[in-house]
N, C-alpha and C. Protein backbone atom coordinates (compact mmCIF):
# COMPACT_ATOMS: atom_id res chain seq x y z
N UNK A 1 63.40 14.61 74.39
CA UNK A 1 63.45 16.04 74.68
C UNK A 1 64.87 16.52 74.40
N UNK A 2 65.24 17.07 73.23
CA UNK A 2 66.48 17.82 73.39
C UNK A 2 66.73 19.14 73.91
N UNK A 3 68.04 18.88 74.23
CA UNK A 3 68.40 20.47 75.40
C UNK A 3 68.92 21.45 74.45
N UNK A 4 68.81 22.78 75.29
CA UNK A 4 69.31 23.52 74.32
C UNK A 4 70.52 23.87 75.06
N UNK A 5 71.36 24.59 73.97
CA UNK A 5 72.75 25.50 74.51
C UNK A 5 72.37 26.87 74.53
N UNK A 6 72.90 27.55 76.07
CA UNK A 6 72.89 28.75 76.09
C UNK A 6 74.48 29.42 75.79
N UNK A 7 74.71 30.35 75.55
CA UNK A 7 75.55 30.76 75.12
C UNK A 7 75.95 32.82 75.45
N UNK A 8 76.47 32.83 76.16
CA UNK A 8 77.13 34.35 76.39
C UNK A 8 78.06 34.94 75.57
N UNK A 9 77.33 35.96 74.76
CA UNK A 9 78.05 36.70 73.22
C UNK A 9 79.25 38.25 73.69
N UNK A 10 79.14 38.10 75.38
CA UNK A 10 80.21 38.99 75.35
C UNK A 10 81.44 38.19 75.39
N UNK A 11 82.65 39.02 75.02
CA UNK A 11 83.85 38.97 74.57
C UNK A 11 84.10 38.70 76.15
N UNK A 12 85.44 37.79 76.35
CA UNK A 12 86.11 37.61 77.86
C UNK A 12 87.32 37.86 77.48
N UNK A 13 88.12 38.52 78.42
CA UNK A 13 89.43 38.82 78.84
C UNK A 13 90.05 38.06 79.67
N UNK A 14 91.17 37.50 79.07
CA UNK A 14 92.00 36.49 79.55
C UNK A 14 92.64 37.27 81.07
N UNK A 15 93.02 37.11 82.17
CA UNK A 15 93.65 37.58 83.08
C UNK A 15 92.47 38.27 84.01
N UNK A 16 91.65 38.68 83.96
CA UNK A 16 90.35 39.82 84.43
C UNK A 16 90.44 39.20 85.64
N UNK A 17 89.98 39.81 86.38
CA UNK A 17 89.90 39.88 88.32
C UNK A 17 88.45 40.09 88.15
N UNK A 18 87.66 39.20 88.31
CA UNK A 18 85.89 39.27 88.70
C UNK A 18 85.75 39.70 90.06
N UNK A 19 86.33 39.46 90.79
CA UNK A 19 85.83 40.01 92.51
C UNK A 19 87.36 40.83 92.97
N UNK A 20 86.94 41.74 93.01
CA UNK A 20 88.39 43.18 93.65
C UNK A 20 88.98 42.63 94.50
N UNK A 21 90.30 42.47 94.72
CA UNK A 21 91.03 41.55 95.73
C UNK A 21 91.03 42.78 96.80
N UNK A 22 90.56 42.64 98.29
CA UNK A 22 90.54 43.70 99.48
C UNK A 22 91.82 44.05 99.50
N UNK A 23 92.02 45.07 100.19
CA UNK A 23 92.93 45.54 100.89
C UNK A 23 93.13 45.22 102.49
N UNK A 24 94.20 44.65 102.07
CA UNK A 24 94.82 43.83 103.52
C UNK A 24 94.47 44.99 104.64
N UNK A 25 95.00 46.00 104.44
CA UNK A 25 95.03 46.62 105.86
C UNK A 25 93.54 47.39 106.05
N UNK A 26 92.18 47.29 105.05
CA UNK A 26 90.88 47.25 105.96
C UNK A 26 90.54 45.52 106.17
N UNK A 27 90.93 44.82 105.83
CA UNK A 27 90.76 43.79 105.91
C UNK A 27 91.18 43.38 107.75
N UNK A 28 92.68 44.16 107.82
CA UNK A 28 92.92 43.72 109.07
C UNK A 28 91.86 44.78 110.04
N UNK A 29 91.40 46.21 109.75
CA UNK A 29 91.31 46.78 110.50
C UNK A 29 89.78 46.11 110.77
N UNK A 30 88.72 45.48 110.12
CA UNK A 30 87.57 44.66 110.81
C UNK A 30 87.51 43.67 111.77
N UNK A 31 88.88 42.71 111.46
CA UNK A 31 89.24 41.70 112.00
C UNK A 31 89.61 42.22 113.20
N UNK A 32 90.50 43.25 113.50
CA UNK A 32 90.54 44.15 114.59
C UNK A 32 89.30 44.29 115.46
N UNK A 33 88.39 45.04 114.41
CA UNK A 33 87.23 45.10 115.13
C UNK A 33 86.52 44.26 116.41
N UNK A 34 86.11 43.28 115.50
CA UNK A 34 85.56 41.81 116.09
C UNK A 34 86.15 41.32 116.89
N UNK A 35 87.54 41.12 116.84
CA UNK A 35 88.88 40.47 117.66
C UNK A 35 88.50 40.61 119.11
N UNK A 36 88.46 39.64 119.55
CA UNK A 36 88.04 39.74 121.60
C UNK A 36 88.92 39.39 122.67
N UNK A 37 90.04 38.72 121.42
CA UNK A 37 91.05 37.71 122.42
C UNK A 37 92.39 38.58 121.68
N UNK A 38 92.84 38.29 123.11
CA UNK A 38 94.55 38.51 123.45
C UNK A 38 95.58 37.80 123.94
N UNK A 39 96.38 36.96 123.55
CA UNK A 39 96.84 36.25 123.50
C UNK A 39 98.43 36.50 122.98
N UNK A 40 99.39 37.09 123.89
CA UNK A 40 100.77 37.92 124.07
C UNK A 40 100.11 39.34 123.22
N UNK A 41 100.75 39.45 122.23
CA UNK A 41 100.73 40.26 121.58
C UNK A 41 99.43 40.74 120.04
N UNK A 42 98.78 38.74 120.01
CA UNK A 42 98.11 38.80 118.73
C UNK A 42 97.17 38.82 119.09
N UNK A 43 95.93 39.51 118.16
CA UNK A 43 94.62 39.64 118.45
C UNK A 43 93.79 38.03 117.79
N UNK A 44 92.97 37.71 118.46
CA UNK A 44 92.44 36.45 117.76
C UNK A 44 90.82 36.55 117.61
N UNK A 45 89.97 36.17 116.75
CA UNK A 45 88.56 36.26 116.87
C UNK A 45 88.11 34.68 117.76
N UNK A 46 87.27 34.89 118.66
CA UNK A 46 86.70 33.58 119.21
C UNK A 46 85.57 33.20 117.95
N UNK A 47 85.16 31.98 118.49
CA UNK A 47 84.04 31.54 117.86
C UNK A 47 82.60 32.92 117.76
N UNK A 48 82.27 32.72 118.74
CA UNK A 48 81.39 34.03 119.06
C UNK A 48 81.85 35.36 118.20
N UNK A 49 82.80 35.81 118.69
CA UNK A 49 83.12 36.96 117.61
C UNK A 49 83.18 36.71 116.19
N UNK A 50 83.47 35.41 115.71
CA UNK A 50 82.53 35.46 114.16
C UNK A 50 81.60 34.85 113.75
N UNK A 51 81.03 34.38 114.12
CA UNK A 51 79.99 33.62 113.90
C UNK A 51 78.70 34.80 114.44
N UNK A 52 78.54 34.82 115.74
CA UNK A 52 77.54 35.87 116.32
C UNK A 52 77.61 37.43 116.25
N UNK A 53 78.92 37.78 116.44
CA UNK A 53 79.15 39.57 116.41
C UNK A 53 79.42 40.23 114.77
N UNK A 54 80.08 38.83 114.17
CA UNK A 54 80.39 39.47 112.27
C UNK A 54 80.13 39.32 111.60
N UNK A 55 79.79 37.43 111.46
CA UNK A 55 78.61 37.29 110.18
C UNK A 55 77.53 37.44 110.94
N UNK A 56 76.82 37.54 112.16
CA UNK A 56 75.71 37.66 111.83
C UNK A 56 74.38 36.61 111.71
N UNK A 57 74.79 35.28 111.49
CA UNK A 57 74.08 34.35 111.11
C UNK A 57 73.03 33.46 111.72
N UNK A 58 73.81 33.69 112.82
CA UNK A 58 73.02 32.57 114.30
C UNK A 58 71.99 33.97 115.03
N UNK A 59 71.18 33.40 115.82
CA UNK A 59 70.44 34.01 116.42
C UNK A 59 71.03 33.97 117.74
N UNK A 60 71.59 34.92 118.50
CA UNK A 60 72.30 35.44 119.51
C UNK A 60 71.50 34.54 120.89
N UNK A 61 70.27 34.34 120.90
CA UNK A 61 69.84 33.82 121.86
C UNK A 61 69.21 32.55 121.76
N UNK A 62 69.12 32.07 120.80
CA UNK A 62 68.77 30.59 120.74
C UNK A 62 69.27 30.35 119.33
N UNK A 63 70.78 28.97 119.55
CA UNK A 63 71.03 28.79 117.78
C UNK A 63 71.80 27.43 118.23
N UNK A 64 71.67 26.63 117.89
CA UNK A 64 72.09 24.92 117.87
C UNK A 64 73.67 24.68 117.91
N UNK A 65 74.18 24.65 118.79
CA UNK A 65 76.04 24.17 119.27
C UNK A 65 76.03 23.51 118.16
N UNK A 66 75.42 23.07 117.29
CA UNK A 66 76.56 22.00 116.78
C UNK A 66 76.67 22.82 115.10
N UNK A 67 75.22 23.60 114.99
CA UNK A 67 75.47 24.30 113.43
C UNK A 67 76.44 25.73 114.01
N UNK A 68 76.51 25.92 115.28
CA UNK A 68 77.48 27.09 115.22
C UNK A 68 78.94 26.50 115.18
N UNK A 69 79.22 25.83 115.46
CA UNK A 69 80.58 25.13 115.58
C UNK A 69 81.33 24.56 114.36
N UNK A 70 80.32 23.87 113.39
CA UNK A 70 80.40 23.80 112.46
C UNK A 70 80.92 25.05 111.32
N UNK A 71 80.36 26.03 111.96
CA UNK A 71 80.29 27.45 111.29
C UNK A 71 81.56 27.77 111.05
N UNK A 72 82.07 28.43 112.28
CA UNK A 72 83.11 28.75 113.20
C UNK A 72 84.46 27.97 112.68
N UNK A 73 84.41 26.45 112.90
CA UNK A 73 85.48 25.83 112.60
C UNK A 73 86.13 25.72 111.62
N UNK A 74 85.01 25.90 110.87
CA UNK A 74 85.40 26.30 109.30
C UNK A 74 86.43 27.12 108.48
N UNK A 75 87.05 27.80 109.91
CA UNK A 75 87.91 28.58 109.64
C UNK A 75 89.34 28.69 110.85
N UNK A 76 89.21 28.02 111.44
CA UNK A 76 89.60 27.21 112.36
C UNK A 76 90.40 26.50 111.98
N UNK A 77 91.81 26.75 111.64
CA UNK A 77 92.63 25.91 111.07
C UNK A 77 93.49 25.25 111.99
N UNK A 78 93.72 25.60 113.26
CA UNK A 78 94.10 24.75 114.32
C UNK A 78 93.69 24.21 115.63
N UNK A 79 92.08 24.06 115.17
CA UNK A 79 91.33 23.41 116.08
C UNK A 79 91.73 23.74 117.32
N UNK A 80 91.77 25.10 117.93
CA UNK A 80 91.96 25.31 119.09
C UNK A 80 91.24 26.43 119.88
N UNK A 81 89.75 27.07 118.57
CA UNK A 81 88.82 27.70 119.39
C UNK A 81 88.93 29.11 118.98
N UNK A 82 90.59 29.53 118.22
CA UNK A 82 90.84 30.95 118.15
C UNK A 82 91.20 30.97 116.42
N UNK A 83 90.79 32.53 116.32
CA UNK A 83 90.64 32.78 114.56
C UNK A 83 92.01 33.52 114.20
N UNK A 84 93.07 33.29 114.20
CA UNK A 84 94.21 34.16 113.43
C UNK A 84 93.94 35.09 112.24
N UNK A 85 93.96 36.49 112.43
CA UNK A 85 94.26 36.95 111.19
C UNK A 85 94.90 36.32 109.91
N UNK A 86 96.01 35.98 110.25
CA UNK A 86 97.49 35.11 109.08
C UNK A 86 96.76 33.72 108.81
């Protein structure tokens, strides 16, 4: 069975931006949003606030500790439960 080649006949541009880079400051103002924790001065998202209140993903009343945590941590760069903007 030989395969075939597909092939895309539009022209590409060297340098092109495929996905619009956000703007930091709506970027911060969602993160704002969601944000539940206070902690001196910085706002932090808990687990819950992204996983359940921003993406959306889990079912609010019955969803498995270990695929939400998984979720969550994922972004969790200092394993300590809270989401930094920075």
């Amino acid at each position: 069975v030989g395969l075939q080649k597909a092939q895309c006949e539009a022209q590409r541009k060297s340098g092109i931006e495929l996905v619009k880079r956000s703007d930091t400051e709506e970027l911060r103002s969602v993160f704002d949003k969601y944000a539940s924790k206070l902690v001196g001065a910085e706002k932090f998202m808990t687990y819950s606030d992204l996983v359940l209140k921003y993406l959306q993903v889990l079912d609010v009343e019955k969803y498995h500790t270990y695929t939400f945590n998984v979720l969550a941590s994922c972004v969790d760069t200092s394993r300590d439960g809270l989401i930094s903007f920075s």
